[in-house]
N, C-alpha and C. Protein backbone atom coordinates (compact mmCIF):
# COMPACT_ATOMS: atom_id res chain seq x y z
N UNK A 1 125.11 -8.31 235.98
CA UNK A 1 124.59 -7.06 235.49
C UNK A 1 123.47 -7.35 234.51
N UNK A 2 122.64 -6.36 234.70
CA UNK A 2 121.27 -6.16 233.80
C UNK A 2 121.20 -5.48 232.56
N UNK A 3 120.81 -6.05 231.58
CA UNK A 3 120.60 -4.66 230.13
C UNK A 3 120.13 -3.46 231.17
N UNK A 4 119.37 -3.27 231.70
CA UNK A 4 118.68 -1.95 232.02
C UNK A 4 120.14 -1.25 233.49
N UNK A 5 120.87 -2.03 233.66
CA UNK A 5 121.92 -2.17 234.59
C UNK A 5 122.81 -0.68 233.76
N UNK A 6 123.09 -1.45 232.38
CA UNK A 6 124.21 -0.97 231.19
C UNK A 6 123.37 0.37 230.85
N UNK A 7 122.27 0.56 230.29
CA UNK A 7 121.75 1.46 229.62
C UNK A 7 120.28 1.29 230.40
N UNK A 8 119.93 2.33 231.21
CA UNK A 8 118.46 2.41 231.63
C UNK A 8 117.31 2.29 230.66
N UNK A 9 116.35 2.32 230.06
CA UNK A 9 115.34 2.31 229.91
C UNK A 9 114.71 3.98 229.04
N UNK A 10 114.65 4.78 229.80
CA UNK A 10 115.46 5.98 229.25
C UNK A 10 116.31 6.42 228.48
N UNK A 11 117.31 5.78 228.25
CA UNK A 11 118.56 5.82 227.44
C UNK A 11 118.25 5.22 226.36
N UNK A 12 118.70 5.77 224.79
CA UNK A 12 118.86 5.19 223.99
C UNK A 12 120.44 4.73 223.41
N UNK A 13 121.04 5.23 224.27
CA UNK A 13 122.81 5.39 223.67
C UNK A 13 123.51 5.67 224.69
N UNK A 14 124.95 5.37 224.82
CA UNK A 14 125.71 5.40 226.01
C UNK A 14 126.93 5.40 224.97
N UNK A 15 128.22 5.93 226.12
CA UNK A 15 129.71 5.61 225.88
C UNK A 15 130.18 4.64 226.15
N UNK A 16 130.97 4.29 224.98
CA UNK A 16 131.28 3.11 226.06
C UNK A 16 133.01 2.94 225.62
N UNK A 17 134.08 3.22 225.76
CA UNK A 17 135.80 3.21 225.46
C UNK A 17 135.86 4.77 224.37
N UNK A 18 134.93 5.60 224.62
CA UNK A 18 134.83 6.96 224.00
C UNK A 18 133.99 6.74 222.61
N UNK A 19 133.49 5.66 222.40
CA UNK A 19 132.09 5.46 221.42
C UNK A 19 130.75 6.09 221.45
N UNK A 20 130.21 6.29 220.88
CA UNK A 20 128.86 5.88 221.44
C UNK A 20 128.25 4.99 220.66
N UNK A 21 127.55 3.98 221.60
CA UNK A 21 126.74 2.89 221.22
C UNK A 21 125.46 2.83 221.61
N UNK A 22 124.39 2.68 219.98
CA UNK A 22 122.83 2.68 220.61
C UNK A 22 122.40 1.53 220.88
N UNK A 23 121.71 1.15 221.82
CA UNK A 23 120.77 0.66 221.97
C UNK A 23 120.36 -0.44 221.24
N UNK A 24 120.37 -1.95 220.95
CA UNK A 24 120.48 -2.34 219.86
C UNK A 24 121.45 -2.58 218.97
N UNK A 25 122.32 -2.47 218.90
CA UNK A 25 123.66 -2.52 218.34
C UNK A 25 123.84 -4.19 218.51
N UNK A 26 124.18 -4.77 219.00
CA UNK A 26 124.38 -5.96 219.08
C UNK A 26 123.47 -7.34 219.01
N UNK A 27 122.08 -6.74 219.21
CA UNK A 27 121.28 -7.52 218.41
C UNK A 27 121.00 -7.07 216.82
N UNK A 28 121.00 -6.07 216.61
CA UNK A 28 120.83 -5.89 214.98
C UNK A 28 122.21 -6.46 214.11
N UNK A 29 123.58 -6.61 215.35
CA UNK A 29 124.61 -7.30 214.45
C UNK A 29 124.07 -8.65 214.08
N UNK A 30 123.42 -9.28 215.09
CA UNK A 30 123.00 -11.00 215.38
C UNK A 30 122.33 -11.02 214.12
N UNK A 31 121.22 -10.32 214.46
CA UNK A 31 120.03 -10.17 213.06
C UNK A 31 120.92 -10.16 211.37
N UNK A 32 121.54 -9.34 211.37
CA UNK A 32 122.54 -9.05 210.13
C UNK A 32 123.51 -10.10 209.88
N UNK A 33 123.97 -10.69 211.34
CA UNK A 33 124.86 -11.81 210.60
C UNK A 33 123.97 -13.25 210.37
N UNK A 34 122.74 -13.31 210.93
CA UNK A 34 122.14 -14.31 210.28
C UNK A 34 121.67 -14.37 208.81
N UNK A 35 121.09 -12.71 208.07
CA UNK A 35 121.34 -12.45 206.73
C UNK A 35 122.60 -13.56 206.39
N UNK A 36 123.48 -12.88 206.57
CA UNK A 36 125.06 -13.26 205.74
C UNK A 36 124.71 -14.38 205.65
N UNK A 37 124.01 -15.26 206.41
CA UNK A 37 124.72 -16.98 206.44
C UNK A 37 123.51 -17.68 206.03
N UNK A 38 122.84 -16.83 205.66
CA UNK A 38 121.03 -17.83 205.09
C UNK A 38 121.22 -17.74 203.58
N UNK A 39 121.44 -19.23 203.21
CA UNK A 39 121.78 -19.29 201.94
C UNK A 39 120.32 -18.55 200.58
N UNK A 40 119.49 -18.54 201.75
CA UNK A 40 118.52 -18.07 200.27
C UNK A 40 118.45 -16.53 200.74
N UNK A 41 119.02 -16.08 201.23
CA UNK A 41 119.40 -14.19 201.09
C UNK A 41 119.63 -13.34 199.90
N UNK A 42 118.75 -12.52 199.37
CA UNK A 42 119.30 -12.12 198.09
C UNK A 42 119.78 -11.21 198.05
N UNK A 43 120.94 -11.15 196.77
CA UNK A 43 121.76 -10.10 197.16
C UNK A 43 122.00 -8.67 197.73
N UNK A 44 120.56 -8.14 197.24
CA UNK A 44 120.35 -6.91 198.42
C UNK A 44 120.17 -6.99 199.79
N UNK A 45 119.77 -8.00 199.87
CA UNK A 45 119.74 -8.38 201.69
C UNK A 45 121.33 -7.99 202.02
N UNK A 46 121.79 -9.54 201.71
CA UNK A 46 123.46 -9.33 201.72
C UNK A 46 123.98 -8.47 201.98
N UNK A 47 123.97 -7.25 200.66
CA UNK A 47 125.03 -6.25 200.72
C UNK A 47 124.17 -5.19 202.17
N UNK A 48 123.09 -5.08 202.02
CA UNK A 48 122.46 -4.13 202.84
C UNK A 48 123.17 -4.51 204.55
N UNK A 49 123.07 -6.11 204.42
CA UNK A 49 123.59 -6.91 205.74
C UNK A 49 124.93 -6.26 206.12
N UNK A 50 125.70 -6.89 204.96
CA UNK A 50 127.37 -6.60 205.32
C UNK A 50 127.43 -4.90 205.02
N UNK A 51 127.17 -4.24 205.14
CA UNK A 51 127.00 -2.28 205.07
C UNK A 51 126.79 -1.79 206.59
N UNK A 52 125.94 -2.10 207.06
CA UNK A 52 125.22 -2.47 208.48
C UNK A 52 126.23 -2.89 209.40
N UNK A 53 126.25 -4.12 209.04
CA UNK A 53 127.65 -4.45 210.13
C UNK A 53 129.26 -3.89 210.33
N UNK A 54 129.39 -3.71 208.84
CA UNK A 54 130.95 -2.34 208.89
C UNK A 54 130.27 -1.45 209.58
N UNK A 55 129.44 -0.64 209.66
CA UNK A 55 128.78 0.65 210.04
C UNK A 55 129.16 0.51 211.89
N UNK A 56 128.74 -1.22 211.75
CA UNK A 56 128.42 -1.03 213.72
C UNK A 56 130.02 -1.82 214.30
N UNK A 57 131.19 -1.96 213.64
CA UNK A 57 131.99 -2.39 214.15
C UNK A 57 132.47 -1.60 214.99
N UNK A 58 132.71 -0.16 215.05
CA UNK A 58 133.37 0.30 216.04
C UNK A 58 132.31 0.35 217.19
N UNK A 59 131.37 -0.03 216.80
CA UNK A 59 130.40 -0.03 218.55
C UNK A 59 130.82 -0.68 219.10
N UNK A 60 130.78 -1.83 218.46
CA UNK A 60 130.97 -3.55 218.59
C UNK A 60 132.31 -3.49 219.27
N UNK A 61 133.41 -3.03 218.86
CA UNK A 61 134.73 -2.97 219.22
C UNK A 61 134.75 -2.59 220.81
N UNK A 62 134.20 -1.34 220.73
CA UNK A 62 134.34 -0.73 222.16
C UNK A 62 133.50 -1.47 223.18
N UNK A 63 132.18 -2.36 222.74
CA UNK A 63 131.68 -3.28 223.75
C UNK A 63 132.78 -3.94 224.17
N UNK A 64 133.78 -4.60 223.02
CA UNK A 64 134.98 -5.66 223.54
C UNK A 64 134.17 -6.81 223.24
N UNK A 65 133.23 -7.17 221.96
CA UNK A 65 132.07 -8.07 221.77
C UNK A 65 133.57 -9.48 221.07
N UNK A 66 134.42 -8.90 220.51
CA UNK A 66 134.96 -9.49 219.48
C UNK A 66 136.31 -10.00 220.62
N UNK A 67 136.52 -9.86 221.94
CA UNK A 67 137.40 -9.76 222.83
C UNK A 67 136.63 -11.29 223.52
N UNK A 68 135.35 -11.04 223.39
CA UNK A 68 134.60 -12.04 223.95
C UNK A 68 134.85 -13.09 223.51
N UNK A 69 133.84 -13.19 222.33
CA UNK A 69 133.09 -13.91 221.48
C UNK A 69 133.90 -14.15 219.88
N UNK A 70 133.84 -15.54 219.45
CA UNK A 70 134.80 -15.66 218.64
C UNK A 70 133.69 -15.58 217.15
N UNK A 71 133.98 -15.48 215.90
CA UNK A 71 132.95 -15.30 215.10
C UNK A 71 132.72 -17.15 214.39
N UNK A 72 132.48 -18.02 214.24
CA UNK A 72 132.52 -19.16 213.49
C UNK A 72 132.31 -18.94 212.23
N UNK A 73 131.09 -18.16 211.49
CA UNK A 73 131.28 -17.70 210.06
C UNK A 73 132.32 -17.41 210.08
N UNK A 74 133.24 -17.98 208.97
CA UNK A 74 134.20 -17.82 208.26
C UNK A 74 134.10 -16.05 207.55
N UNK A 75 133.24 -16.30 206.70
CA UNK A 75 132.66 -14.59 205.65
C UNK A 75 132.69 -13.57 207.02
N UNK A 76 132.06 -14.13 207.85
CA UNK A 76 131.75 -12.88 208.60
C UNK A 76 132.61 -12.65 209.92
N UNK A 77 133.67 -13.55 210.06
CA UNK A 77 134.44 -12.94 210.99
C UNK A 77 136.04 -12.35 209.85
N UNK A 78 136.25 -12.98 208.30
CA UNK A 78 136.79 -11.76 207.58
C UNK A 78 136.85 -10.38 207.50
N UNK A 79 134.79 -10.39 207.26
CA UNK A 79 134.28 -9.01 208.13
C UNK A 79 134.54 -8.12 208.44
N UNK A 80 134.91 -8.75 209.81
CA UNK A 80 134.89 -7.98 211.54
C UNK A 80 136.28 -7.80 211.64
N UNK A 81 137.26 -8.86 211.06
CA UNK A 81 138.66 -8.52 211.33
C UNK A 81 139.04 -7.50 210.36
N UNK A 82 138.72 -7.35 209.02
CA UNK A 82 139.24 -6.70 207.86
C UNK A 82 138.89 -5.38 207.95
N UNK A 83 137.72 -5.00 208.56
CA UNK A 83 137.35 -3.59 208.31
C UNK A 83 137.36 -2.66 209.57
């Protein structure tokens, strides 16, 4: 299957386990968890980072991203399990 397979081109958002998830969601997690783990991030990055990613866990959930994919950050699969 194709990104444009999942969500056409057209689409900015879809259902997905009774969610809706936009478009982007899972690369802006990537983007955000590389924040978390770049030691010269300052703390507004950070918190702005980890805000962002609580925000997109239930997307994330209903992809089944975390069913997949295991987290290796330590901080950031606390995260994903805790919230």
């Amino acid at each position: 299957m194709r990104a444009e397979d999942l969500l056409p081109d057209h689409l900015d958002q879809g259902q997905f386990n009774g969610t809706t998830v936009r478009k982007g969601t899972v690369g802006a997690f990537l983007i955000n968890a590389r924040v978390l783990a770049d030691p010269d991030a300052g703390d507004e990055q950070r918190r702005q980072a980890e805000q962002d990613i609580t925000e997109a866990l239930p997307a994330l959930r209903a992809l089944g991203l975390f069913e997949i994919l295991q987290v290796r950050d330590e901080r950031l699969r606390q995260l994903c399990e805790h919230r």
